[in-house]
C-alpha atoms as a PDB file:
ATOM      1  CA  UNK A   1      -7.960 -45.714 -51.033  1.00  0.00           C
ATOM      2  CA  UNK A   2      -4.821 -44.170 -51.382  1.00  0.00           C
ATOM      3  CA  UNK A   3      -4.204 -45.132 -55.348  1.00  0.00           C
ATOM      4  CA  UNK A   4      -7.993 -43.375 -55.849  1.00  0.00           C
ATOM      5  CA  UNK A   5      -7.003 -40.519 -54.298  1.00  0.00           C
ATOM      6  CA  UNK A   6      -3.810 -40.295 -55.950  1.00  0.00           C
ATOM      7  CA  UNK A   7      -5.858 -40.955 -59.651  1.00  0.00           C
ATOM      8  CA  UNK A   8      -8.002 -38.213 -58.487  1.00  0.00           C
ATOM      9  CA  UNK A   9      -5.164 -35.797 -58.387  1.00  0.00           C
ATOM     10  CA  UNK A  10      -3.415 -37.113 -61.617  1.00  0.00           C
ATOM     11  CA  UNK A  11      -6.375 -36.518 -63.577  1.00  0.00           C
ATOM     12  CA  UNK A  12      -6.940 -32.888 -61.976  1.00  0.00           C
ATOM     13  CA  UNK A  13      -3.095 -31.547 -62.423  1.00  0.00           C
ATOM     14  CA  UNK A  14      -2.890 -33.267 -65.849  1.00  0.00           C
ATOM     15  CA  UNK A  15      -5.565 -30.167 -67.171  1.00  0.00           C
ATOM     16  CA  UNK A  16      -1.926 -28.331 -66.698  1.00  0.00           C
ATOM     17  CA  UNK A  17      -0.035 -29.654 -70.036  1.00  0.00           C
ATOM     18  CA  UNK A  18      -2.758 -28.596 -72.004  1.00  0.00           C
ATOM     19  CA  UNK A  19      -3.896 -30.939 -74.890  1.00  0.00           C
ATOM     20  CA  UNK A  20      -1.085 -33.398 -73.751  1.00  0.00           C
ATOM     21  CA  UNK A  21      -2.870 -33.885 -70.672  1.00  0.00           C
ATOM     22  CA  UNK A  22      -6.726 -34.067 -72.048  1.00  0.00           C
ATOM     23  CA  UNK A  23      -8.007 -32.812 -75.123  1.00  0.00           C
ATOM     24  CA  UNK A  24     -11.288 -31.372 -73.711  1.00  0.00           C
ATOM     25  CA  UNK A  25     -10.120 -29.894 -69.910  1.00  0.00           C
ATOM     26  CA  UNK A  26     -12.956 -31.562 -67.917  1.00  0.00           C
ATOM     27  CA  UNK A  27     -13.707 -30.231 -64.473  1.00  0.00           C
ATOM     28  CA  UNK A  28     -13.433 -33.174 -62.338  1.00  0.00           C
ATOM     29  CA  UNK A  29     -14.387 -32.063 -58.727  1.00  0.00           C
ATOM     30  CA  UNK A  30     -14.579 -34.093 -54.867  1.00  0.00           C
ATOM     31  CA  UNK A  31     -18.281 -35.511 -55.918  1.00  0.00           C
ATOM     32  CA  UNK A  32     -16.394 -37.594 -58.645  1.00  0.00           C
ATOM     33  CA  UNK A  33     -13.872 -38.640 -55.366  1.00  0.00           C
ATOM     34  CA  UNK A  34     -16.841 -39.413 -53.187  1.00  0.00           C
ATOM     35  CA  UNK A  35     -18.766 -41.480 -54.795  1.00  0.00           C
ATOM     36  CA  UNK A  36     -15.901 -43.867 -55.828  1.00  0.00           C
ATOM     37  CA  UNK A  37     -14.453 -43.919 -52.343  1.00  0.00           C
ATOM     38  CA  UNK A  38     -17.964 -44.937 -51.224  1.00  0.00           C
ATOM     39  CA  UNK A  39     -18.218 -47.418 -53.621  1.00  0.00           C
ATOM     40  CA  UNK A  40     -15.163 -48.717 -52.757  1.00  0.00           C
ATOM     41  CA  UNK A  41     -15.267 -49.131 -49.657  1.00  0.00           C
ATOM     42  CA  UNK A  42     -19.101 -51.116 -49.716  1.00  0.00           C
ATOM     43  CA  UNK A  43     -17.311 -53.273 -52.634  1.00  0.00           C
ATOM     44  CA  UNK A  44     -14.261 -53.799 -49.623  1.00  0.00           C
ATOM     45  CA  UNK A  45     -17.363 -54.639 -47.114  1.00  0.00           C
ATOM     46  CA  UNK A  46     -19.285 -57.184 -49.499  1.00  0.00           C
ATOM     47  CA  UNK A  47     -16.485 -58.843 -51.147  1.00  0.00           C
ATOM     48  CA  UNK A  48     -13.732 -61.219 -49.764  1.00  0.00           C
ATOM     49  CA  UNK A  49     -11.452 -60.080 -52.799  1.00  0.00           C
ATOM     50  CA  UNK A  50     -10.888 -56.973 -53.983  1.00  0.00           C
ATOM     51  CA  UNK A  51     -13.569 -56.365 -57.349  1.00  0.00           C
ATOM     52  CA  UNK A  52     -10.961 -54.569 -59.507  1.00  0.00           C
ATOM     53  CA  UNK A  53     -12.413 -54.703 -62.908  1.00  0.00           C
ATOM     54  CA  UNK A  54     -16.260 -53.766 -61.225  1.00  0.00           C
ATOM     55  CA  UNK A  55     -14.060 -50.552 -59.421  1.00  0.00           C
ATOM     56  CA  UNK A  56     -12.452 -49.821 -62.689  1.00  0.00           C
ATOM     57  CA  UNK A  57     -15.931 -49.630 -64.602  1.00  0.00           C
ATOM     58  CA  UNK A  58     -17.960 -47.533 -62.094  1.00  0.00           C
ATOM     59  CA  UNK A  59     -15.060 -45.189 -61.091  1.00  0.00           C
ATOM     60  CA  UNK A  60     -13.674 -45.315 -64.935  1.00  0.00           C
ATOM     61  CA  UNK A  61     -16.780 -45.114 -67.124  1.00  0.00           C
ATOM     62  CA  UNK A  62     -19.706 -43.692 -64.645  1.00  0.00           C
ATOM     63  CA  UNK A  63     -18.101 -41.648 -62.392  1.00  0.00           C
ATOM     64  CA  UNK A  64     -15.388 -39.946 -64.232  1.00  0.00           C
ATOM     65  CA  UNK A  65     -16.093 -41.094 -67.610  1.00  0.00           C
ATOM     66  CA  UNK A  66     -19.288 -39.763 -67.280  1.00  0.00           C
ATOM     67  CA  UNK A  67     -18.374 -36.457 -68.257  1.00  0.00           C
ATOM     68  CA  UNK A  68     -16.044 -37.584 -70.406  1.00  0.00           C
ATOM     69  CA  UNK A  69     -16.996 -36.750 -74.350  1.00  0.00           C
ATOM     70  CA  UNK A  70     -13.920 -37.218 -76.319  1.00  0.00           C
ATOM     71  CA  UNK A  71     -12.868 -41.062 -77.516  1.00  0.00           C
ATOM     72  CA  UNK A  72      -9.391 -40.630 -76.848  1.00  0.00           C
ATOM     73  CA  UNK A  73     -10.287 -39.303 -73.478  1.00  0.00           C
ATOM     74  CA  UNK A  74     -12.399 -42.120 -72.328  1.00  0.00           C
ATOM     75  CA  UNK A  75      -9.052 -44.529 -73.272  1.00  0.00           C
ATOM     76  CA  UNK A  76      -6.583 -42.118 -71.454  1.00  0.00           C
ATOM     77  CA  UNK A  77      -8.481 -41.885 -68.377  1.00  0.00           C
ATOM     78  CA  UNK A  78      -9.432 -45.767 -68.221  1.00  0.00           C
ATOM     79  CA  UNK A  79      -5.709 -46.608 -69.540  1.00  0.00           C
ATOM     80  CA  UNK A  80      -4.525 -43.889 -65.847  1.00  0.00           C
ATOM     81  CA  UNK A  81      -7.144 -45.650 -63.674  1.00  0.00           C
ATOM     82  CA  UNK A  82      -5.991 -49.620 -64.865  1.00  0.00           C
ATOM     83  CA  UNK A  83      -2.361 -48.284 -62.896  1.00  0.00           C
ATOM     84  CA  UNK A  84      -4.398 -47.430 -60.061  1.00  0.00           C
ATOM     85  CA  UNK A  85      -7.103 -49.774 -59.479  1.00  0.00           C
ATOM     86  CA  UNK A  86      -4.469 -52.822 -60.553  1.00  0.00           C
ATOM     87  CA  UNK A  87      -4.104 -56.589 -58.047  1.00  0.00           C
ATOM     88  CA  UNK A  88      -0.408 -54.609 -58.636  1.00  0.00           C
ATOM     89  CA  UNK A  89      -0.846 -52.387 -55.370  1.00  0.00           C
ATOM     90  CA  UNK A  90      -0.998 -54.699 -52.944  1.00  0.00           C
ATOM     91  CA  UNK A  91       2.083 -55.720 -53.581  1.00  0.00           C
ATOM     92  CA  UNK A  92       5.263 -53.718 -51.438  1.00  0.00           C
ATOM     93  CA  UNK A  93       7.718 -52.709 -54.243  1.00  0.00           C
ATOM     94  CA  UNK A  94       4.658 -51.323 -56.416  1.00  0.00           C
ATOM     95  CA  UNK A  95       4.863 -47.351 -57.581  1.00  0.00           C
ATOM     96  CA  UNK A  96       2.506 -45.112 -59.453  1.00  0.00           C
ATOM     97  CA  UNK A  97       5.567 -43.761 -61.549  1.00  0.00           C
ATOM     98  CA  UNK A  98       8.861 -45.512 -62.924  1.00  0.00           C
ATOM     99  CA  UNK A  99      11.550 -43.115 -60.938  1.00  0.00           C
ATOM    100  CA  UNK A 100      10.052 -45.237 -57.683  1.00  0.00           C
ATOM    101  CA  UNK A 101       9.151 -41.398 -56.096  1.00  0.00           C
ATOM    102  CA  UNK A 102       5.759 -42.454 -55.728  1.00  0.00           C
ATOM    103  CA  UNK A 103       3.968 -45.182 -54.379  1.00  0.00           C
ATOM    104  CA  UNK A 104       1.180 -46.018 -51.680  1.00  0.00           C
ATOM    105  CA  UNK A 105       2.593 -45.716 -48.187  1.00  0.00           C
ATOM    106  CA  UNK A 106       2.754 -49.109 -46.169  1.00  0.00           C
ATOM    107  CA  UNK A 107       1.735 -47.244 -43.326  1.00  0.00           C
ATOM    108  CA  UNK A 108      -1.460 -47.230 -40.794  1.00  0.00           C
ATOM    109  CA  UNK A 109      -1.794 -44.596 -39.283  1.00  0.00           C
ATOM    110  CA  UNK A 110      -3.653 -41.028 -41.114  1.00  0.00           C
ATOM    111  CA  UNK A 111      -0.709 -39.435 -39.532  1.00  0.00           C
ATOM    112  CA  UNK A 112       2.176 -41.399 -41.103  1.00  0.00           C
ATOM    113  CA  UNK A 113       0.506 -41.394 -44.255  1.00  0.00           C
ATOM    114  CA  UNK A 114      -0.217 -37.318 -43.774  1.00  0.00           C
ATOM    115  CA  UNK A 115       3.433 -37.563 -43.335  1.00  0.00           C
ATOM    116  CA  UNK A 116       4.332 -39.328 -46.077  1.00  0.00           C
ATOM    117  CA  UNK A 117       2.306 -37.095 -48.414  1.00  0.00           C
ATOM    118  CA  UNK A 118       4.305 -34.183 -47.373  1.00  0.00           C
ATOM    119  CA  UNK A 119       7.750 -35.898 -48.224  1.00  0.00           C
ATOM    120  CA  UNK A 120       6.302 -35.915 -51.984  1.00  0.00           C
ATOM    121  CA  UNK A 121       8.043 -33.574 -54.084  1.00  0.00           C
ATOM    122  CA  UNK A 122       6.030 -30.270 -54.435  1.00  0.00           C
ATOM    123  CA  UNK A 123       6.994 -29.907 -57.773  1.00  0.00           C
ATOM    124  CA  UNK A 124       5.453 -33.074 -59.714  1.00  0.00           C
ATOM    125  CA  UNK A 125       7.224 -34.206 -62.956  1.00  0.00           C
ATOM    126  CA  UNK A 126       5.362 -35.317 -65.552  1.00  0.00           C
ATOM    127  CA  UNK A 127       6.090 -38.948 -65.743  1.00  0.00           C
ATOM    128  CA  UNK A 128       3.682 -39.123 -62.375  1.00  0.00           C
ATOM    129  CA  UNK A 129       0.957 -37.995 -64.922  1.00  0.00           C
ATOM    130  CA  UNK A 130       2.121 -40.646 -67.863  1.00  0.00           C
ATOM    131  CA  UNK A 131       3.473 -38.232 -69.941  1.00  0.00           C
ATOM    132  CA  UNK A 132       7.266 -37.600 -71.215  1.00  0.00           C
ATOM    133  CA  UNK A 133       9.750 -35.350 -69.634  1.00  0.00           C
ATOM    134  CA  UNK A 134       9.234 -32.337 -72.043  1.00  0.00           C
ATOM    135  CA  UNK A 135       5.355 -32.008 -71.305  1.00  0.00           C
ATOM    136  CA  UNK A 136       6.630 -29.861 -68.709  1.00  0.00           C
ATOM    137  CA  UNK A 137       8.083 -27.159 -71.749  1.00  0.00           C
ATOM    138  CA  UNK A 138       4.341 -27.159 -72.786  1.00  0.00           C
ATOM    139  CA  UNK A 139       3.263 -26.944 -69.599  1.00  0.00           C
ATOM    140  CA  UNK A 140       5.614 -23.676 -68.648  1.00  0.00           C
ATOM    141  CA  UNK A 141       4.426 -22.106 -72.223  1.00  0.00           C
ATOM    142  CA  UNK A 142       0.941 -22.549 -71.634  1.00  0.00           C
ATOM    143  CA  UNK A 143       1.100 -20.561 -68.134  1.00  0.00           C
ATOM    144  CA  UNK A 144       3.461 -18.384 -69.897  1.00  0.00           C
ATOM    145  CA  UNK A 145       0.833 -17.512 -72.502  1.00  0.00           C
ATOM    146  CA  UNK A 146      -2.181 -17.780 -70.490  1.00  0.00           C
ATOM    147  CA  UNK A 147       0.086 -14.849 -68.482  1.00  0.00           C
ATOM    148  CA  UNK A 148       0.955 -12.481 -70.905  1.00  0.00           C
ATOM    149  CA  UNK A 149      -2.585 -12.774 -71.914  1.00  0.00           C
ATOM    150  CA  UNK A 150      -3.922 -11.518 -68.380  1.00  0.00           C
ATOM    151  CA  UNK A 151      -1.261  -8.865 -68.512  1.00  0.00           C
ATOM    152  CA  UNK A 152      -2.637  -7.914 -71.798  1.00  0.00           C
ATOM    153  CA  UNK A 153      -6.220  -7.997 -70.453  1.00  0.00           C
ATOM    154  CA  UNK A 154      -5.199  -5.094 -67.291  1.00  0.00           C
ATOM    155  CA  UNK A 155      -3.456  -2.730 -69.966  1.00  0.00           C
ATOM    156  CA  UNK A 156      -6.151   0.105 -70.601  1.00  0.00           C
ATOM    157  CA  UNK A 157      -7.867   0.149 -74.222  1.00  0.00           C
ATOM    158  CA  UNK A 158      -7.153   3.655 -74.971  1.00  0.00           C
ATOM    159  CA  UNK A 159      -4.067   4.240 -77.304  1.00  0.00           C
ATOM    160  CA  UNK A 160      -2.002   6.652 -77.189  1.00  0.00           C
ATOM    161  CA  UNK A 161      -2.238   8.183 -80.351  1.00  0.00           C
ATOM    162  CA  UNK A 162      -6.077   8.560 -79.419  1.00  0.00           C
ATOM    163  CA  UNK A 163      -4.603  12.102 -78.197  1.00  0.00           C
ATOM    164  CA  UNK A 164      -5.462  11.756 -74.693  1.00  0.00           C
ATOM    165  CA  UNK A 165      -3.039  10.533 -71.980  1.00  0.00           C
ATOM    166  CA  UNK A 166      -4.003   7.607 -69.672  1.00  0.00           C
ATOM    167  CA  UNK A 167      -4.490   9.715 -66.574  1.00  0.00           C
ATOM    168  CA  UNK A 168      -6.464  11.921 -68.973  1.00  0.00           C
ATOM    169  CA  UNK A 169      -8.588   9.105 -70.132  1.00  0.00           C
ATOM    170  CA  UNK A 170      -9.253   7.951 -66.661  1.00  0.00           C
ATOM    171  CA  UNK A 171     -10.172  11.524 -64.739  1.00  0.00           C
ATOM    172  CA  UNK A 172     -12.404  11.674 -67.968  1.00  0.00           C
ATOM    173  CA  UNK A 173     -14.272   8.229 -66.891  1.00  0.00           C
ATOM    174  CA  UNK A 174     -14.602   9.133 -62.854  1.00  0.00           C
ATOM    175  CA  UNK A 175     -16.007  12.463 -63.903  1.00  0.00           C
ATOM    176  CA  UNK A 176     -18.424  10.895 -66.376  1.00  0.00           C
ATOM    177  CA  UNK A 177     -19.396   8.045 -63.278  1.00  0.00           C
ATOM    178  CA  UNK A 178     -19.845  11.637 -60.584  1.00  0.00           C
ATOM    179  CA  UNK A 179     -22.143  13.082 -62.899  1.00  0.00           C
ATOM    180  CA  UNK A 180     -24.665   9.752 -63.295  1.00  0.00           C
ATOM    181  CA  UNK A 181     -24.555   9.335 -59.612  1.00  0.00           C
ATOM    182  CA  UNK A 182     -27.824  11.453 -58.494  1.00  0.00           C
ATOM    183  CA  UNK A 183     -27.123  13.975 -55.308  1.00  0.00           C
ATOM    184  CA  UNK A 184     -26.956  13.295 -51.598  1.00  0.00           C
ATOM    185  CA  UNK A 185     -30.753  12.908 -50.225  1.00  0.00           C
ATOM    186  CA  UNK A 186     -31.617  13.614 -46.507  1.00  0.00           C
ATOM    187  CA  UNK A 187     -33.361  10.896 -45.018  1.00  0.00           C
ATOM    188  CA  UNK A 188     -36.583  13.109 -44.942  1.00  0.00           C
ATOM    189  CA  UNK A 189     -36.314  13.494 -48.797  1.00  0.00           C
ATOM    190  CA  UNK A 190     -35.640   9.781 -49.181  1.00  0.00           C
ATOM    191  CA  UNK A 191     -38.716   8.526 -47.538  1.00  0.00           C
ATOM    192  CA  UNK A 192     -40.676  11.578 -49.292  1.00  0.00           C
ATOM    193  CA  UNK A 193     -39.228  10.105 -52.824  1.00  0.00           C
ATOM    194  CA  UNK A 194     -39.978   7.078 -51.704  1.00  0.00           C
ATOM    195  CA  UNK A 195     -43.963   7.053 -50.728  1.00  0.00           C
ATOM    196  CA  UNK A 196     -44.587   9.293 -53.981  1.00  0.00           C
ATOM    197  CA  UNK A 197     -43.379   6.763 -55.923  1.00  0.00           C
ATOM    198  CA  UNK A 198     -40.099   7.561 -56.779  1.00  0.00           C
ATOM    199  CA  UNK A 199     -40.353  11.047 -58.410  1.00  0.00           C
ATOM    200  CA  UNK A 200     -39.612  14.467 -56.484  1.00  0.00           C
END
């Protein structure tokens, strides 16, 4: 349960490095989570050993890979889910990533794994996701971009060599919005307006 959960994050955050992480940015949600912890868990109820390859195809190719459209896609997310769903995890010195940071907690109780969860790192590096050390340069230029480009969004469209100032520009718009807004009605006028059918 806790190498699903961990796939579902890894395929979430990996939307972050931009075309390293997926070529298409597919919105995986908690539906896509759902479904294959349900199905996990009645494949853990019906089975005396663990189904891996059956887990890998529904969770791999239906659940996720179902919204998957791009080849290379389908092969990174199945390649991701093989470390996951893997006969590897039982085992005690298995990890998700090769620094040995992460790695499903031998632990029983919700709260010592809760606990364990908040030891992680806040700050993920990128081999956790598969990917080389300097996906996180693309990653920091990508936000940096996809910043300046919301800065450039807020900055008003009038230029100054228009001949008007920005202030000027805006007292021009409020007093263009005052004038389109009709005047204050009494209630009595309202409900007159409003039985004649909307003219005075």
């Amino acid at each position: 349960l806790f190498g699903l959960s961990f796939f579902h994050a890894v395929v979430q955050e990996r939307r972050k490095f931009g075309p390293l992480g997926w070529n298409i940015p597919y919105e995986y949600n908690n539906s896509d989570l759902f479904i294959s912890v349900r199905q996990l868990r009645m494949f853990l109820e019906e089975y005396n050993e663990v189904p891996f390859k059956l887990l890998r195809y529904l969770t791999g190719d239906i659940n996720y890979g179902g919204r998957v459209t791009d080849d290379w896609d389908r092969r990174t997310l199945m390649n991701i889910l093989s470390g996951y769903y893997t006969e590897d995890i039982l085992e005690d010195d298995f990890t998700f990533s090769e620094g040995g940071v992460y790695a499903p907690p031998n632990i029983d109780s919700i709260k010592g794994v809760l606990k364990y969860i908040r030891s992680l790192p806040i700050n993920d590096p990128p081999e956790v996701f598969g990917l080389h050390e300097n996906a996180d340069i693309s990653s920091a230029r990508q936000e940096t971009f996809q910043m300046f480009d919301n800065i450039l969004l807020l900055q008003p469209k009038v230029s100054a060599t228009a001949g008007k100032s920005r202030d000027l520009h805006i007292s021009e718009v409020a007093d263009d919005i005052l004038k389109k807004i009709p005047e204050k009605l009494e209630p009595p006028t309202a409900r007159a307006i409003e039985v004649s059918g909307g003219s005075m």
